[in-house]
C-alpha atoms as a PDB file:
ATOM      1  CA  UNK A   1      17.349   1.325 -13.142  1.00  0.00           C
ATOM      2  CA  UNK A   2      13.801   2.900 -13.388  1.00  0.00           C
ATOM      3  CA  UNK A   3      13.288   6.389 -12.622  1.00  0.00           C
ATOM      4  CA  UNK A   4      11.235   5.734  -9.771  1.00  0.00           C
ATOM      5  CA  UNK A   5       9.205   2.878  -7.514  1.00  0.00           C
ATOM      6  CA  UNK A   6       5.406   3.233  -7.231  1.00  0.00           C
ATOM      7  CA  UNK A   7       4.598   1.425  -3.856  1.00  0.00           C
ATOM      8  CA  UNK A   8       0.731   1.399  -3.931  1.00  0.00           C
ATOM      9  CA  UNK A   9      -0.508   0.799  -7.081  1.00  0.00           C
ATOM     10  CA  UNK A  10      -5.007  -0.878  -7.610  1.00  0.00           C
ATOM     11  CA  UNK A  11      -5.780  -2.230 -10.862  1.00  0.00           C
ATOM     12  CA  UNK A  12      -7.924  -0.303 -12.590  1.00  0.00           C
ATOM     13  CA  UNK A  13      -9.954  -3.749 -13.672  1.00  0.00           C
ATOM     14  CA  UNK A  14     -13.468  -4.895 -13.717  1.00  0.00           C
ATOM     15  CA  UNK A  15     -12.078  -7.596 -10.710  1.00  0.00           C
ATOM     16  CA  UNK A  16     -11.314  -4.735  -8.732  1.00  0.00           C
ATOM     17  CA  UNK A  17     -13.866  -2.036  -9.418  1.00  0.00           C
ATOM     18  CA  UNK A  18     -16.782  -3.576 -10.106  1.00  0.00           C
ATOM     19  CA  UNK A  19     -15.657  -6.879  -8.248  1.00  0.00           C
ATOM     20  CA  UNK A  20     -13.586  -6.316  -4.786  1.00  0.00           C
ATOM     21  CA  UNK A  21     -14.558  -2.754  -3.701  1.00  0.00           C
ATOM     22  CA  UNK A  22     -17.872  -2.931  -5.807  1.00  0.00           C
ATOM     23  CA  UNK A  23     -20.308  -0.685  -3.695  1.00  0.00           C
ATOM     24  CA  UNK A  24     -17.098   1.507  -2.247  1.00  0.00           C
ATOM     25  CA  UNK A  25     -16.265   2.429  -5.941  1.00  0.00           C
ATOM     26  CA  UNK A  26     -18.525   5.584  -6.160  1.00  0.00           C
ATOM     27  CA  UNK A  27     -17.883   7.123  -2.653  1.00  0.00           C
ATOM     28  CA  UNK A  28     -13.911   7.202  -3.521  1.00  0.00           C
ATOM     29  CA  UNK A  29     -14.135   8.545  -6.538  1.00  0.00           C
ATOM     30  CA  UNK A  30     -16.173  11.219  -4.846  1.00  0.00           C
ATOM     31  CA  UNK A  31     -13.816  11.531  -2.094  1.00  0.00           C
ATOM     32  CA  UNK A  32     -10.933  11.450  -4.680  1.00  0.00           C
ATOM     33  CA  UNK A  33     -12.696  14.088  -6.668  1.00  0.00           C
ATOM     34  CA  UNK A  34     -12.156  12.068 -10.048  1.00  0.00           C
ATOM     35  CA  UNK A  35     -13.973   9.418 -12.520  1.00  0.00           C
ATOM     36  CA  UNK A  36     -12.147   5.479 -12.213  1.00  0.00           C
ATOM     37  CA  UNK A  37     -12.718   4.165 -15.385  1.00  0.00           C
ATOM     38  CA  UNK A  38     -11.995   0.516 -15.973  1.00  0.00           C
ATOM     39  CA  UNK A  39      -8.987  -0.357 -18.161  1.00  0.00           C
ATOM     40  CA  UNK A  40      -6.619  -3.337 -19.416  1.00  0.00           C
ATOM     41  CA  UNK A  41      -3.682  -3.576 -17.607  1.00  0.00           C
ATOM     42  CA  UNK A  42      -1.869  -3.554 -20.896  1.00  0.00           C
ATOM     43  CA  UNK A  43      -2.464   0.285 -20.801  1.00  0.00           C
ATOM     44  CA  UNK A  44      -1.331   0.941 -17.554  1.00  0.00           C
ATOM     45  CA  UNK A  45       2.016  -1.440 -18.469  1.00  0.00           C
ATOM     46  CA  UNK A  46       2.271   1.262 -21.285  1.00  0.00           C
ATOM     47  CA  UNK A  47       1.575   4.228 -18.867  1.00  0.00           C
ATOM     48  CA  UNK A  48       4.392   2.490 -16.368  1.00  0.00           C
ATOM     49  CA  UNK A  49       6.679   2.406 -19.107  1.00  0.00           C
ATOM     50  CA  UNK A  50       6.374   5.609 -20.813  1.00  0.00           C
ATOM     51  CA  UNK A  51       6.897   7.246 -17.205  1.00  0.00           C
ATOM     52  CA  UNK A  52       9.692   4.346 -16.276  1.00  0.00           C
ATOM     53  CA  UNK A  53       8.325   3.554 -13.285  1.00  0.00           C
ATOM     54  CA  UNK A  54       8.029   0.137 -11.356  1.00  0.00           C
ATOM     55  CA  UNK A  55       4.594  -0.625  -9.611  1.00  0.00           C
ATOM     56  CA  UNK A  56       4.089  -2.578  -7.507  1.00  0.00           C
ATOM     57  CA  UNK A  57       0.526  -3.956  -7.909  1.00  0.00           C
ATOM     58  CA  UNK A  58      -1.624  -5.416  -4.702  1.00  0.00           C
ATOM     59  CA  UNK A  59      -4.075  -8.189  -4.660  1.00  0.00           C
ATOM     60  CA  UNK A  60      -7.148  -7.356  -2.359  1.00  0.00           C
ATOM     61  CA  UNK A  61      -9.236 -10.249  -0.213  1.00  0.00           C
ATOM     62  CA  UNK A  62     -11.772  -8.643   2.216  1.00  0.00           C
ATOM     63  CA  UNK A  63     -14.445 -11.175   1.542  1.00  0.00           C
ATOM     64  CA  UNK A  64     -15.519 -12.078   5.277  1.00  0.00           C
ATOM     65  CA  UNK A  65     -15.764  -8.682   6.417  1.00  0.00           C
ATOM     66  CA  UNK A  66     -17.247  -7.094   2.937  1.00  0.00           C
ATOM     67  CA  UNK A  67     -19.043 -10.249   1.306  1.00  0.00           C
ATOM     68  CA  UNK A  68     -17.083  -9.007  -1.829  1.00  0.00           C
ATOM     69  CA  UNK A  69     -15.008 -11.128  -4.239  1.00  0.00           C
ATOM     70  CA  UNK A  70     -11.701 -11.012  -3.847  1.00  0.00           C
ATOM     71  CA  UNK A  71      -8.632  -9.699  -6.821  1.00  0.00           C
ATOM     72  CA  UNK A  72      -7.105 -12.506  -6.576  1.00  0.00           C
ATOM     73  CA  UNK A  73      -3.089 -13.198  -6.031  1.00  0.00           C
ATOM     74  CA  UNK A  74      -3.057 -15.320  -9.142  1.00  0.00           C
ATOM     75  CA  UNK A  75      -4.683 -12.333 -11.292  1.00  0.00           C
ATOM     76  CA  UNK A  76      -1.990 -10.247 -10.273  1.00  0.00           C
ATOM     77  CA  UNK A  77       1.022 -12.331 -10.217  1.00  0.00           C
ATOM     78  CA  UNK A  78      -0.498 -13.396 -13.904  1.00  0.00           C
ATOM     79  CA  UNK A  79       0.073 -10.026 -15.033  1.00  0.00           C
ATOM     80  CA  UNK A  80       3.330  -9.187 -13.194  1.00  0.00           C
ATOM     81  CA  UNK A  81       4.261 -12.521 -15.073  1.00  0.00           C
ATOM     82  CA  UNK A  82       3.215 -10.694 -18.087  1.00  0.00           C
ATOM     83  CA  UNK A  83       5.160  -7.434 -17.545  1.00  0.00           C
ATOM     84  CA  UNK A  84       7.607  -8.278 -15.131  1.00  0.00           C
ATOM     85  CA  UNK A  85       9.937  -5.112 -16.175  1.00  0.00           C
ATOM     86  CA  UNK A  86       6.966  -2.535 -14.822  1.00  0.00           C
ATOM     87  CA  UNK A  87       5.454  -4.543 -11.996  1.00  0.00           C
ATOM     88  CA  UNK A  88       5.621  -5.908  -8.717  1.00  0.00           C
ATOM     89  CA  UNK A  89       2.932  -8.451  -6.853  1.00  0.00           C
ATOM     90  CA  UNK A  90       2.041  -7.817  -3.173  1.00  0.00           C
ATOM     91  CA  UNK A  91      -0.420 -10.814  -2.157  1.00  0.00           C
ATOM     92  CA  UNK A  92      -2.929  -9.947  -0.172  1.00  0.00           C
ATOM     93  CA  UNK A  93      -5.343 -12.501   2.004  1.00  0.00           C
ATOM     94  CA  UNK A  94      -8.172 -12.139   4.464  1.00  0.00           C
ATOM     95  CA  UNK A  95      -6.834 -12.552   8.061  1.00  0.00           C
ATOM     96  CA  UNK A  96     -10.225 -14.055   8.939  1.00  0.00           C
ATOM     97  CA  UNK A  97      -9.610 -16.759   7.305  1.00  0.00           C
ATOM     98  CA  UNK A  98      -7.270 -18.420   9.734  1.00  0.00           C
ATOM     99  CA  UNK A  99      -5.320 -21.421   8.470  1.00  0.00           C
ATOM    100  CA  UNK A 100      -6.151 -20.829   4.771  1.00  0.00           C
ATOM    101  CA  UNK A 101      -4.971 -17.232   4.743  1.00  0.00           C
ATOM    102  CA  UNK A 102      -1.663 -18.438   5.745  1.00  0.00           C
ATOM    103  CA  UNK A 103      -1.486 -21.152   3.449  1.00  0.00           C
ATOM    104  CA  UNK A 104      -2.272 -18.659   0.432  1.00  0.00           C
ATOM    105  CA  UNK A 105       0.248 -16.091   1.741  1.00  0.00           C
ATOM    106  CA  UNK A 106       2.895 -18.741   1.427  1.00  0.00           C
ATOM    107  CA  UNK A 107       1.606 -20.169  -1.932  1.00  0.00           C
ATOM    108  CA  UNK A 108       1.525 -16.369  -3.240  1.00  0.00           C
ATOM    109  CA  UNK A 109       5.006 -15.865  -2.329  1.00  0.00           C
ATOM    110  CA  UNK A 110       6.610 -19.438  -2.619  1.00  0.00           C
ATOM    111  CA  UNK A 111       4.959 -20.769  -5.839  1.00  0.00           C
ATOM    112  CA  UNK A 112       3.506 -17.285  -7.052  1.00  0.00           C
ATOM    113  CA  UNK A 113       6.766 -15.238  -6.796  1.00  0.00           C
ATOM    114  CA  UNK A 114       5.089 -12.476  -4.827  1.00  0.00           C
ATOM    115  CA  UNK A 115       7.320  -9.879  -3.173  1.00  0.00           C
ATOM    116  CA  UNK A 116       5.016  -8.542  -0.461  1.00  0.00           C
ATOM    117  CA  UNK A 117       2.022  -8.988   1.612  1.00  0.00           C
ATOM    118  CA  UNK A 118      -0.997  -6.285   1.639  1.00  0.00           C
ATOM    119  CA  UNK A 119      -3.304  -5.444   4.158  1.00  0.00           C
ATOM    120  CA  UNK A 120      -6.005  -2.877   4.790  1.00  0.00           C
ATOM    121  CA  UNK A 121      -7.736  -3.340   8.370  1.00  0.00           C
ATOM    122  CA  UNK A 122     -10.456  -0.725   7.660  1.00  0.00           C
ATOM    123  CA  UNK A 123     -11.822  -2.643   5.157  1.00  0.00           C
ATOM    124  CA  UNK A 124     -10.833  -6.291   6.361  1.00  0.00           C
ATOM    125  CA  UNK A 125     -12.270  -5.102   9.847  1.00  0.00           C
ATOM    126  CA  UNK A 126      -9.601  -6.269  12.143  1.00  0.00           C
ATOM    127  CA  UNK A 127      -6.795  -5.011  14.664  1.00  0.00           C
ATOM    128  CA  UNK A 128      -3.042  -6.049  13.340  1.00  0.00           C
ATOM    129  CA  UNK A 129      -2.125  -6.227  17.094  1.00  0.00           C
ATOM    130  CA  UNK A 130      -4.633  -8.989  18.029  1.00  0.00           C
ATOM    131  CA  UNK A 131      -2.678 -11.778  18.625  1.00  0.00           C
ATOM    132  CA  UNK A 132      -5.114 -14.191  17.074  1.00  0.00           C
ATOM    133  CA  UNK A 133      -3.497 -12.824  13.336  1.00  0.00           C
ATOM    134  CA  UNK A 134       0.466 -13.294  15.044  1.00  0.00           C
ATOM    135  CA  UNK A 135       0.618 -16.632  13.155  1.00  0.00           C
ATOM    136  CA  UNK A 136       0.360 -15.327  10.135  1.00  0.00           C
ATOM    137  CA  UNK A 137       2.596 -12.387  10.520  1.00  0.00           C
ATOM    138  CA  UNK A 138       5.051 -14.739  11.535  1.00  0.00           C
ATOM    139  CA  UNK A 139       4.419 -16.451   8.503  1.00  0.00           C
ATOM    140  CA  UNK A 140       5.043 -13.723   6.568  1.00  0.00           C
ATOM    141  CA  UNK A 141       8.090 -12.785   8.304  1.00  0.00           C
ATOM    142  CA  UNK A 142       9.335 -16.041   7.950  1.00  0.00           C
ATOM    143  CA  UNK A 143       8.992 -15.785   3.856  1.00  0.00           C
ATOM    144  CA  UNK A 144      11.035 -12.171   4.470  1.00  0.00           C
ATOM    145  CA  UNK A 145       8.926 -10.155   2.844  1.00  0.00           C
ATOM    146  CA  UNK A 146       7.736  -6.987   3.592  1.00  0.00           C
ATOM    147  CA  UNK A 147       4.158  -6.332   4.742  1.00  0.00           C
ATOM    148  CA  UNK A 148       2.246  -3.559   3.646  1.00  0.00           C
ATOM    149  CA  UNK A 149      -0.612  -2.030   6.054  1.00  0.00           C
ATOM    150  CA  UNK A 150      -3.439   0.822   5.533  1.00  0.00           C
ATOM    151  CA  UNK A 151      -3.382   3.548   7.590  1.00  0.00           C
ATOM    152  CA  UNK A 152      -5.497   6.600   8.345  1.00  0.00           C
ATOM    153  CA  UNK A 153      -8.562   7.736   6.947  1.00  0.00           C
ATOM    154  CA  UNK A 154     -10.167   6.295   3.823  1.00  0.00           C
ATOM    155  CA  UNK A 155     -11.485   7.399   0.942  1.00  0.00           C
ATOM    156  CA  UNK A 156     -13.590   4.477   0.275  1.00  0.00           C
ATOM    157  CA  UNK A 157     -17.119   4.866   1.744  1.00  0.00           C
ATOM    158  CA  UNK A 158     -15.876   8.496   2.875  1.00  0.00           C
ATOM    159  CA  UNK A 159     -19.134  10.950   2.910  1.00  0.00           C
ATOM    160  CA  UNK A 160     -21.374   8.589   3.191  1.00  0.00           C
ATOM    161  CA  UNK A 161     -23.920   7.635   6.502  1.00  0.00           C
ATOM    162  CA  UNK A 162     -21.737   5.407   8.523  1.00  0.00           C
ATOM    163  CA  UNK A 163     -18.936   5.442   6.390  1.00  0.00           C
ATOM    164  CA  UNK A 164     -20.802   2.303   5.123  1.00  0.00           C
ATOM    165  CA  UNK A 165     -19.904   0.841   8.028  1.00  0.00           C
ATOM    166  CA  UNK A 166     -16.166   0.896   7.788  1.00  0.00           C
ATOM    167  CA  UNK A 167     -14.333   1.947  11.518  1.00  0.00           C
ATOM    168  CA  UNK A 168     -11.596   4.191  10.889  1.00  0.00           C
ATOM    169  CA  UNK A 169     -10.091   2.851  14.321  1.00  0.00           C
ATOM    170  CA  UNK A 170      -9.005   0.054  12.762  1.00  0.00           C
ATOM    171  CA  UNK A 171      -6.565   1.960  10.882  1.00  0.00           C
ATOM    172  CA  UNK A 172      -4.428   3.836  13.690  1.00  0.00           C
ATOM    173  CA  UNK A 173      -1.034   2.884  13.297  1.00  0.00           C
ATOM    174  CA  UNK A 174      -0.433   2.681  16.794  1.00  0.00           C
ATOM    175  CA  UNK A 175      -1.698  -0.778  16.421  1.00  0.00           C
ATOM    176  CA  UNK A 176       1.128  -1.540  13.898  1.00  0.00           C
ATOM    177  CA  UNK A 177       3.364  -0.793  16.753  1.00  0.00           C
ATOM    178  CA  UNK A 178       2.771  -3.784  18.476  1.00  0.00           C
ATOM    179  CA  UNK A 179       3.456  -5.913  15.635  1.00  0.00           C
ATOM    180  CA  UNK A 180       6.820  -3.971  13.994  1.00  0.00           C
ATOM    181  CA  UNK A 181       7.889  -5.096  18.266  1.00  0.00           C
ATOM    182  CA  UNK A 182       6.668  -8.557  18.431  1.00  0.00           C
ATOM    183  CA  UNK A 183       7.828  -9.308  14.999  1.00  0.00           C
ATOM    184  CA  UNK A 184      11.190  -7.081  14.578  1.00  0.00           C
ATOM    185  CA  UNK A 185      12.701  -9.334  11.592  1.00  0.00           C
ATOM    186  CA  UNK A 186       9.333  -8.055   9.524  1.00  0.00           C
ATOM    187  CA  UNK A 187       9.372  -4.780   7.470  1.00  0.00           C
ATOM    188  CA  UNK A 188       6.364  -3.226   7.853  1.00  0.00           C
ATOM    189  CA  UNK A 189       4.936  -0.278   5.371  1.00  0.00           C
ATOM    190  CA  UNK A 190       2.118   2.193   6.812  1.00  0.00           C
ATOM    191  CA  UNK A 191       0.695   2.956   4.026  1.00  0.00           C
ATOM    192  CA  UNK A 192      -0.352   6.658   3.327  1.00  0.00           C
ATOM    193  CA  UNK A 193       0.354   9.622   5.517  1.00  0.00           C
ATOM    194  CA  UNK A 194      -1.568   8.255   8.207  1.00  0.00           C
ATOM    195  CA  UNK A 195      -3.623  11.363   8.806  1.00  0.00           C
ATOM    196  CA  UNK A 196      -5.174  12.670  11.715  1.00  0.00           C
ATOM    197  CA  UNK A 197      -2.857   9.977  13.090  1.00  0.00           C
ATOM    198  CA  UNK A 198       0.739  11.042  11.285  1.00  0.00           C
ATOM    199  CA  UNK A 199       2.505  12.346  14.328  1.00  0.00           C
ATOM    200  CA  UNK A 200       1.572   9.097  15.734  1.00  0.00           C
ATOM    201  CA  UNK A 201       3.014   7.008  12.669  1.00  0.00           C
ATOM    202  CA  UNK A 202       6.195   9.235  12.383  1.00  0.00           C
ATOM    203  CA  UNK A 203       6.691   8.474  16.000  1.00  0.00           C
ATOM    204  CA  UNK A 204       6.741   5.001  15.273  1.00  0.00           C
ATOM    205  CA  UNK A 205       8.829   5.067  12.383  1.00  0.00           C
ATOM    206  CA  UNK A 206      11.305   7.176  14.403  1.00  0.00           C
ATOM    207  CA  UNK A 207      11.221   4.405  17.116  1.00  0.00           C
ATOM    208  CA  UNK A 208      11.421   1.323  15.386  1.00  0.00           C
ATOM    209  CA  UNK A 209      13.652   0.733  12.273  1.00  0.00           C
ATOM    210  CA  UNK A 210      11.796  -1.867  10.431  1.00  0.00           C
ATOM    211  CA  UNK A 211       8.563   0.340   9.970  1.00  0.00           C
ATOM    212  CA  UNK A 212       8.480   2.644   6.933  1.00  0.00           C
ATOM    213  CA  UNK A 213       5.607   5.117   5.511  1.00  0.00           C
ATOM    214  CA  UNK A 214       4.952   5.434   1.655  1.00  0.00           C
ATOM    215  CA  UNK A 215       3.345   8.860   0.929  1.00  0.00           C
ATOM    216  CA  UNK A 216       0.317   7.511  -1.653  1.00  0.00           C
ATOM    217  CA  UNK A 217      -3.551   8.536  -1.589  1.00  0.00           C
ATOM    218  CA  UNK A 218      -2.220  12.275  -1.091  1.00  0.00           C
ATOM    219  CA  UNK A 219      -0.855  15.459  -3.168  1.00  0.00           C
ATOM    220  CA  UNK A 220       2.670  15.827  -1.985  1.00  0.00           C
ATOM    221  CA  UNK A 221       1.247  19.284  -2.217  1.00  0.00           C
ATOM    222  CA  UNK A 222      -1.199  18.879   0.995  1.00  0.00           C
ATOM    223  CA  UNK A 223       0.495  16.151   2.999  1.00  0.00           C
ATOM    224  CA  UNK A 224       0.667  17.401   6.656  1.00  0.00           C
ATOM    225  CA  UNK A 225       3.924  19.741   6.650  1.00  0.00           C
ATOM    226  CA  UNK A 226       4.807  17.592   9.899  1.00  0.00           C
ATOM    227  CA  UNK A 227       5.712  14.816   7.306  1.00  0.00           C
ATOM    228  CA  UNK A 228       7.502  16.631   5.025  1.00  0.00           C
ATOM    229  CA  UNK A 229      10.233  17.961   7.383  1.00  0.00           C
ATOM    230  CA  UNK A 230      11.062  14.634   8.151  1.00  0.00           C
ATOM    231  CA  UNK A 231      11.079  13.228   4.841  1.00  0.00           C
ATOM    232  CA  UNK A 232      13.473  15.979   3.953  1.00  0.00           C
ATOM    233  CA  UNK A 233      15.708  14.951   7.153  1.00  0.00           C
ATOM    234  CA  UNK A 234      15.747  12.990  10.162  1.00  0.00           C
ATOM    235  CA  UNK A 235      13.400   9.848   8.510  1.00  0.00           C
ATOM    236  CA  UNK A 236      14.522  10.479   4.387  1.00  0.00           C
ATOM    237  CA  UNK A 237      15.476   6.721   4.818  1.00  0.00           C
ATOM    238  CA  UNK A 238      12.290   5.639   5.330  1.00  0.00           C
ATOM    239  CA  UNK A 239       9.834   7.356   3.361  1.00  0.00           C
ATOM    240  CA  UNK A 240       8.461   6.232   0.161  1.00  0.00           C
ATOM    241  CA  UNK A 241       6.959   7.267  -2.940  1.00  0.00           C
ATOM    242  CA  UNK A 242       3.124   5.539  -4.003  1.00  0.00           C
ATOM    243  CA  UNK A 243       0.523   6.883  -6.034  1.00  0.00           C
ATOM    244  CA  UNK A 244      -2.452   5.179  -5.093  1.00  0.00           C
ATOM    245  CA  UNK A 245      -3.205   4.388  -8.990  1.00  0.00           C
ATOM    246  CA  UNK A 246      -5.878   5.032 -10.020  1.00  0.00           C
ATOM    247  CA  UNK A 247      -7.463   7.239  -7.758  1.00  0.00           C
ATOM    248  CA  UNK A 248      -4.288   9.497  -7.885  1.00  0.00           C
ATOM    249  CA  UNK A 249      -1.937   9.100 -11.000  1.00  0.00           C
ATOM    250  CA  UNK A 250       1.639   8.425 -10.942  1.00  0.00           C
ATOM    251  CA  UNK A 251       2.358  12.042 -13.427  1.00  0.00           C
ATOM    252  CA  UNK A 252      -0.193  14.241 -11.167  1.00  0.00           C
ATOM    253  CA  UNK A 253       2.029  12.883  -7.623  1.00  0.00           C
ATOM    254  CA  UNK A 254       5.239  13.506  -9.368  1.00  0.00           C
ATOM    255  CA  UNK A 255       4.570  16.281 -10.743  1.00  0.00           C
ATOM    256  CA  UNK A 256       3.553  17.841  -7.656  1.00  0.00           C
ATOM    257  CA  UNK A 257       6.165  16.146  -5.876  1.00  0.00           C
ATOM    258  CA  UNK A 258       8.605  18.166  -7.989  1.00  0.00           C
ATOM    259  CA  UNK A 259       7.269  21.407  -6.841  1.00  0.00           C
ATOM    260  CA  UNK A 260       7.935  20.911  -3.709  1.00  0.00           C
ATOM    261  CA  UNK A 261      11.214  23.433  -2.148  1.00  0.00           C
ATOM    262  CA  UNK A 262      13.962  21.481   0.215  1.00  0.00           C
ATOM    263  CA  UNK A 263      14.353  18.142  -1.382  1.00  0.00           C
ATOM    264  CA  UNK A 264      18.207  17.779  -2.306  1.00  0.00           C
ATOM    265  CA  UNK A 265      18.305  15.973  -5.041  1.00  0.00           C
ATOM    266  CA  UNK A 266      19.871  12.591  -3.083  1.00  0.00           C
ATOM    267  CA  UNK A 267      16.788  12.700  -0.928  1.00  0.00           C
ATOM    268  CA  UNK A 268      14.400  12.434  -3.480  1.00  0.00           C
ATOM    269  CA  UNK A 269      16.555   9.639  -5.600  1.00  0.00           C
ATOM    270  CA  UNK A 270      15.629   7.764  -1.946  1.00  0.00           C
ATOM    271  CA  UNK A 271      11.954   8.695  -1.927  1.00  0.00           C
ATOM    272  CA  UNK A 272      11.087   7.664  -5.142  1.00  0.00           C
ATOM    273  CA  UNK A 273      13.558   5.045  -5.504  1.00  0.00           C
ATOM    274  CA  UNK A 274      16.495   3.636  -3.479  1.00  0.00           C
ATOM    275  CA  UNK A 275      14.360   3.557  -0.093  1.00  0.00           C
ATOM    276  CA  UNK A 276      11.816   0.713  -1.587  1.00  0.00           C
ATOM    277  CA  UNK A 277      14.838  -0.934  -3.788  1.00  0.00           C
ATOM    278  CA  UNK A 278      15.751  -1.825  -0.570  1.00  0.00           C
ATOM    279  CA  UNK A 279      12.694  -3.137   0.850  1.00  0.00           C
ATOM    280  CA  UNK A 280      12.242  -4.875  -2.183  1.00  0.00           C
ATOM    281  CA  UNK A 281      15.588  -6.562  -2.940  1.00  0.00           C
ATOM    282  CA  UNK A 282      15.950  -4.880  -6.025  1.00  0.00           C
ATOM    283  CA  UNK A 283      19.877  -5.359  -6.122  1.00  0.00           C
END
């Protein structure tokens, strides 16, 4: 059993940084207050390893809204093929795309062996609670995996005029409400602490048993105290650890996550591991 779970893991790739979030790359790592450089994913296997930690890796399709490239569900599943004892492949398709996206998602997760979907509705520019995208979370809840959603404020195209055009309204989980009650048979991740909108996503999670937060994008050290009391209580079940690789690293979050005064030592075995063993079906 690995040591922990990384839930939110980029590739650090040329297909990703120069391809999918091309002209966002230099406004997060401004925002994230650190230089992305590219590298194989044979290092970051190594890095995985050497820490024994799973990641789980996600795809990225945003091309209507962002005229980008997508990373593509075959690159990743190709290298979670590769290294299947460090990583994990969450599909990820662009909602616009109507019929096709939900053709892919199955193909990812039927023929691909995917174990997830991945969305981010800042960049994809789209509400998860309008109904015209139900189909193909009903898809996806049909396949039974879990679906993984953006939420709060971004660091890509952060600081800059506009935000480069990127509406952070998109990304209020109150949206993902709707969906976690219309679909109640899909597990649905918010991902990061949802800030300014964490009260909001901590009363969802407290509401509705089939929506869970992972922590990633964040210092353990500065995530909104409001979190922390309930990850060390009333919602431990439900929290889980991500790094946001490689804009944070897996050693820098644990590390600071291990600084951190009130975690019994159960509670963080859940955070970092058992919670997302069981989203994931990891026996």
């Amino acid at each position: 059993m690995p040591k922990a779970i990384d839930m939110h893991v980029h590739l650090p790739t040329a297909s990703f940084l120069d391809g999918a979030v091309r002209i966002y790359r230099l406004a997060a790592e401004k925002f994230f207050r650190t230089n992305v450089p590219i590298r194989e994913m044979e290092e970051v296997a190594q890095l995985y390893a050497d820490l024994d930690i799973v990641g789980v890796l996600l795809a990225w399709d945003a091309e209507t809204a962002t005229g980008l490239p997508p990373l593509t569900n075959d690159e990743v599943a190709g290298i979670v093929k590769k290294y299947p004892r460090q990583f994990i492949g969450f599909a990820s398709v662009d909602p616009w795309k109507g019929r096709r996206a939900i053709d892919e998602m199955e193909r990812a997760i039927t023929e691909l062996g995917m174990s997830g979907a991945k969305f981010h509705p800042g960049i994809q520019a789209f509400y998860p609670n309008d109904t015209r995208f139900s189909p193909l979370f009903e898809k996806i809840c049909q396949l039974k995996v879990p679906a993984l959603f953006h939420t709060g404020t971004n660091g890509l195209g952060a600081g800059q005029p506009g935000g480069m055009g990127i509406k952070l309204d998109y990304t209020r989980p109150i949206y993902l409400d709707s969906v976690a009650a219309e679909f109640p048979g899909l597990t649905i991740i918010g991902a990061h602490p949802a800030w300014p909108w964490h009260e909001e996503m901590l009363a969802i999670i407290g509401h509705k048993s089939n929506v869970f937060m992972d922590l990633s994008g964040w210092s353990p050290r500065y995530i909104p105290k409001e979190i922390m009391d309930e990850a060390r209580t009333r919602l431990q079940d439900r929290i889980l650890f991500g790094s946001d690789y490689p804009f944070i690293t897996p050693e820098r979050w644990l590390k600071d996550f291990d600084s951190l005064e009130g975690f019994s030592p159960d509670v963080r075995r859940k955070i970092l591991h058992d919670n997302a063993a069981k989203i994931l079906k990891l026996g």
